[in-house]
Protein backbone atom coordinates (compact mmCIF):
# COMPACT_ATOMS: atom_id res chain seq x y z
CA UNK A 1 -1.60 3.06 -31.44
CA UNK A 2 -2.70 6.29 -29.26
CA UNK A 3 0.24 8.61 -28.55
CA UNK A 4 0.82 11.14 -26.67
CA UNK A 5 1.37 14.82 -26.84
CA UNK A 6 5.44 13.98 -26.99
CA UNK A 7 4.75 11.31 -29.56
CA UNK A 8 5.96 8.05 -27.67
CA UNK A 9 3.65 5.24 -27.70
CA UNK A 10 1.58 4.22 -24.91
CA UNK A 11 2.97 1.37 -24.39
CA UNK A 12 5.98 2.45 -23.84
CA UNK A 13 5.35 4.90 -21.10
CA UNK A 14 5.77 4.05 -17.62
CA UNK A 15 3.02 4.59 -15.15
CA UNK A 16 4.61 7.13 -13.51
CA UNK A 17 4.41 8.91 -16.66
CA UNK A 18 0.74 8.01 -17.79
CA UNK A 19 -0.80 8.68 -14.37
CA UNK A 20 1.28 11.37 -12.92
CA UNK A 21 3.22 11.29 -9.78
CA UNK A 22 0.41 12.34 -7.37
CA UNK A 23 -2.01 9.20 -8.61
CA UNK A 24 1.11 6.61 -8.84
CA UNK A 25 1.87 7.25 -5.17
CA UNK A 26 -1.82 6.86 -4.10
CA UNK A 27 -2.08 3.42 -6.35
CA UNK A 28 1.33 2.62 -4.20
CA UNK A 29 -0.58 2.80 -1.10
CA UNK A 30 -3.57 1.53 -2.05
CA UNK A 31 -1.26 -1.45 -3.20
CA UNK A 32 0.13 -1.23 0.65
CA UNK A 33 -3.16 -1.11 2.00
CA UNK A 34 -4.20 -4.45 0.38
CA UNK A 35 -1.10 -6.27 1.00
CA UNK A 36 -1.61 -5.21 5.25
CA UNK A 37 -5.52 -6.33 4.85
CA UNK A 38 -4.65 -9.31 3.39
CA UNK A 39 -2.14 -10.07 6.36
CA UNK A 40 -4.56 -9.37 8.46
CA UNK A 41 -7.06 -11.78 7.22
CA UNK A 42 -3.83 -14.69 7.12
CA UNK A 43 -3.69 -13.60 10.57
CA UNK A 44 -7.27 -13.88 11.70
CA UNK A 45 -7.40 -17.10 10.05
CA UNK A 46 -4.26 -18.50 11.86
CA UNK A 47 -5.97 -17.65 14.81
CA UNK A 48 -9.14 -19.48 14.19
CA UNK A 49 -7.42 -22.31 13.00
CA UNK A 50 -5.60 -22.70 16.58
CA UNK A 51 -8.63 -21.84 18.46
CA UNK A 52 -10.45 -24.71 16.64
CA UNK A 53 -7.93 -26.92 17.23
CA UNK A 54 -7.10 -26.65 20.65
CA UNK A 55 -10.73 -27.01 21.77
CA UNK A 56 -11.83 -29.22 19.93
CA UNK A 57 -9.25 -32.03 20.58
CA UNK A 58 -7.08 -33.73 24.04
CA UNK A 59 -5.24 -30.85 26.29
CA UNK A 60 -1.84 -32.83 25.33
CA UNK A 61 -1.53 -31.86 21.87
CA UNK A 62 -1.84 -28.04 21.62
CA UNK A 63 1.97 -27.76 22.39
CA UNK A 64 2.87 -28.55 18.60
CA UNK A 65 -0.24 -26.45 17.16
CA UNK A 66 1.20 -23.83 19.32
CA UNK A 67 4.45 -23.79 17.84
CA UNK A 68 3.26 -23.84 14.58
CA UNK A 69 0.74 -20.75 14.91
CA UNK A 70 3.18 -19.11 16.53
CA UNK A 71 5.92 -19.39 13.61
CA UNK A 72 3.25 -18.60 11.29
CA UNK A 73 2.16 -15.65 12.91
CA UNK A 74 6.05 -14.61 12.93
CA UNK A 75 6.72 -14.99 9.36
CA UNK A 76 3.65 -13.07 8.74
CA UNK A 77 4.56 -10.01 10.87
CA UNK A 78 8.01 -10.16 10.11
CA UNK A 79 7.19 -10.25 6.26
CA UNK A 80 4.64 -7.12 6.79
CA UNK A 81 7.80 -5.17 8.94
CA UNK A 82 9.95 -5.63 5.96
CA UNK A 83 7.49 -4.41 3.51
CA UNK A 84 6.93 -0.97 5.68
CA UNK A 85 10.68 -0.65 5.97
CA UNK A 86 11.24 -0.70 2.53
CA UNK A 87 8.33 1.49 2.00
CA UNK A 88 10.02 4.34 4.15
CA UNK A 89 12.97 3.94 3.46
CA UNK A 90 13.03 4.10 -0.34
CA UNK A 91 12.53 7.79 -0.50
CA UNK A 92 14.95 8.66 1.14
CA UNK A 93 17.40 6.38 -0.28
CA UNK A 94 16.21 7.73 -4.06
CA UNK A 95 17.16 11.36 -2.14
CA UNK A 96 20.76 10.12 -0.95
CA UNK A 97 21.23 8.29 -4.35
CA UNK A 98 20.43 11.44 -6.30
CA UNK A 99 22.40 13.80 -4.23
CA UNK A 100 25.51 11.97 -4.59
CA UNK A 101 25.44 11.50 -8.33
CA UNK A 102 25.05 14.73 -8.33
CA UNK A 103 27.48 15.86 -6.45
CA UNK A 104 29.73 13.43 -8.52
CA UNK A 105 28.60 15.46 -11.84
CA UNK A 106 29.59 18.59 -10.44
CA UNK A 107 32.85 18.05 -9.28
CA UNK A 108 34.09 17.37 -12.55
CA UNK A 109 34.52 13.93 -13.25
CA UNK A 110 33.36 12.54 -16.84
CA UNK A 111 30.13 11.11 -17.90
CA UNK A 112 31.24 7.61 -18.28
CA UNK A 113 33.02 7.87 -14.56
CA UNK A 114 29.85 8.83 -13.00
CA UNK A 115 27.82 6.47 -14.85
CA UNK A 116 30.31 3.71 -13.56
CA UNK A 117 30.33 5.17 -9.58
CA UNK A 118 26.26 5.40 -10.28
CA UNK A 119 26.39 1.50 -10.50
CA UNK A 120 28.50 0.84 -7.87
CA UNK A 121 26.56 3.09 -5.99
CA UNK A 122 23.02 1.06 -6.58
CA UNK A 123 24.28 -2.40 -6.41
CA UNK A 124 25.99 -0.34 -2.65
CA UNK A 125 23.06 0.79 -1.53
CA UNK A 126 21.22 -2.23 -2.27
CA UNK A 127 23.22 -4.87 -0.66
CA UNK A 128 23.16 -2.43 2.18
CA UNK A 129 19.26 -1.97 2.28
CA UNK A 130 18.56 -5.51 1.52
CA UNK A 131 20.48 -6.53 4.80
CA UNK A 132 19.17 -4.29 7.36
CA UNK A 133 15.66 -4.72 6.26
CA UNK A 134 16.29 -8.98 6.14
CA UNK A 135 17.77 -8.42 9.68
CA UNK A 136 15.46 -6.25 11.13
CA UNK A 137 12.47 -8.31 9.62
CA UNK A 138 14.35 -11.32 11.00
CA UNK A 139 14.30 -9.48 14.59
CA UNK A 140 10.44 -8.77 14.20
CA UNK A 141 9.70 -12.57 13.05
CA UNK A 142 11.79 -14.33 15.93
CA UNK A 143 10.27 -11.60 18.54
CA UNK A 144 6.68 -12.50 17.35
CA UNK A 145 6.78 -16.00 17.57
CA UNK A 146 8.35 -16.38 20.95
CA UNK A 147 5.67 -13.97 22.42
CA UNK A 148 3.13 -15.64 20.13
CA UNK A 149 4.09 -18.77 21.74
CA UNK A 150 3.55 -18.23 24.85
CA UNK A 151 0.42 -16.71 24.53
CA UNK A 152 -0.39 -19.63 22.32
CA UNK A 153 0.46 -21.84 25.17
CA UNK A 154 -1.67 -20.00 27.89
CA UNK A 155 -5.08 -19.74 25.45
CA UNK A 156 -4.44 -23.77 25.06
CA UNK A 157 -4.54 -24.20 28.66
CA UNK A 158 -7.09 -22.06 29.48
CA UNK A 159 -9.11 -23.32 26.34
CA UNK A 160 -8.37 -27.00 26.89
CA UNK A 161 -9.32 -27.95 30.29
């Protein structure tokens, strides 16, 4: 098994550690990157689905179809607004994490103690994180498919007829 210069197996390294910092973060956007293209593509196809559908059948039954693209383009959005959130906002949680346990280390309290506040800390933060970014991805999702519903609506009546 290869090892490295500090004699722990490769296997057992994390890829922060066998890439370095700089090439992790650009494999973390280029991980983004494809996750938004591939959105996009979910998108375009939602949108050629409905556009097939509503002229190519009766100018009574694109109210359902509507709906439906509508919530799906929604979801989508909403999903991709949650995944940007978290992307910004996990530095700077990492920075506020650190600083505290820190700051806990230094004013005196044992190892043990700040190992216990550490957890409470994380599972804090979390729970905290977690919500905002379900609510706020919530907001995006229900904002999309209203508007997305009402243009729906309009294309199917102009597309219809």
């Amino acid at each position: 098994m290869p090892m490295l210069q500090n004699s722990i197996p490769l296997s057992h390294q994390s890829p922060l550690q066998l890439f370095g910092r700089r090439l992790a973060f650009i494999l973390i956007v280029l991980l983004i990157c494809a996750i938004v293209l591939s959105s996009w593509n979910l998108l375009n196809s939602v949108l050629s689905w409905y556009a097939s559908a509503v002229t190519g059948s009766s100018s009574t039954g694109f109210w359902w179809r509507a709906m439906y693209a509508s919530v799906e383009v929604g979801v989508i959005l909403g999903f991709l607004s949650m995944v940007v959130a978290l992307v910004v906002a996990v530095p700077a949680i990492v920075v506020i994490w650190s600083a505290v346990l820190v700051l806990l280390s230094f004013s005196g309290k044992p190892r043990m103690v700040v190992v216990v506040e550490g957890k409470k800390l994380t599972a804090e933060m979390g729970r905290a994180v977690g919500m905002v970014v379900v609510k706020e991805g919530n907001l995006v999702a229900g904002v999309c498919a209203v508007v997305g519903y009402f243009l729906f609506v309009r294309y199917g009546m102009e597309h219809a007829l």
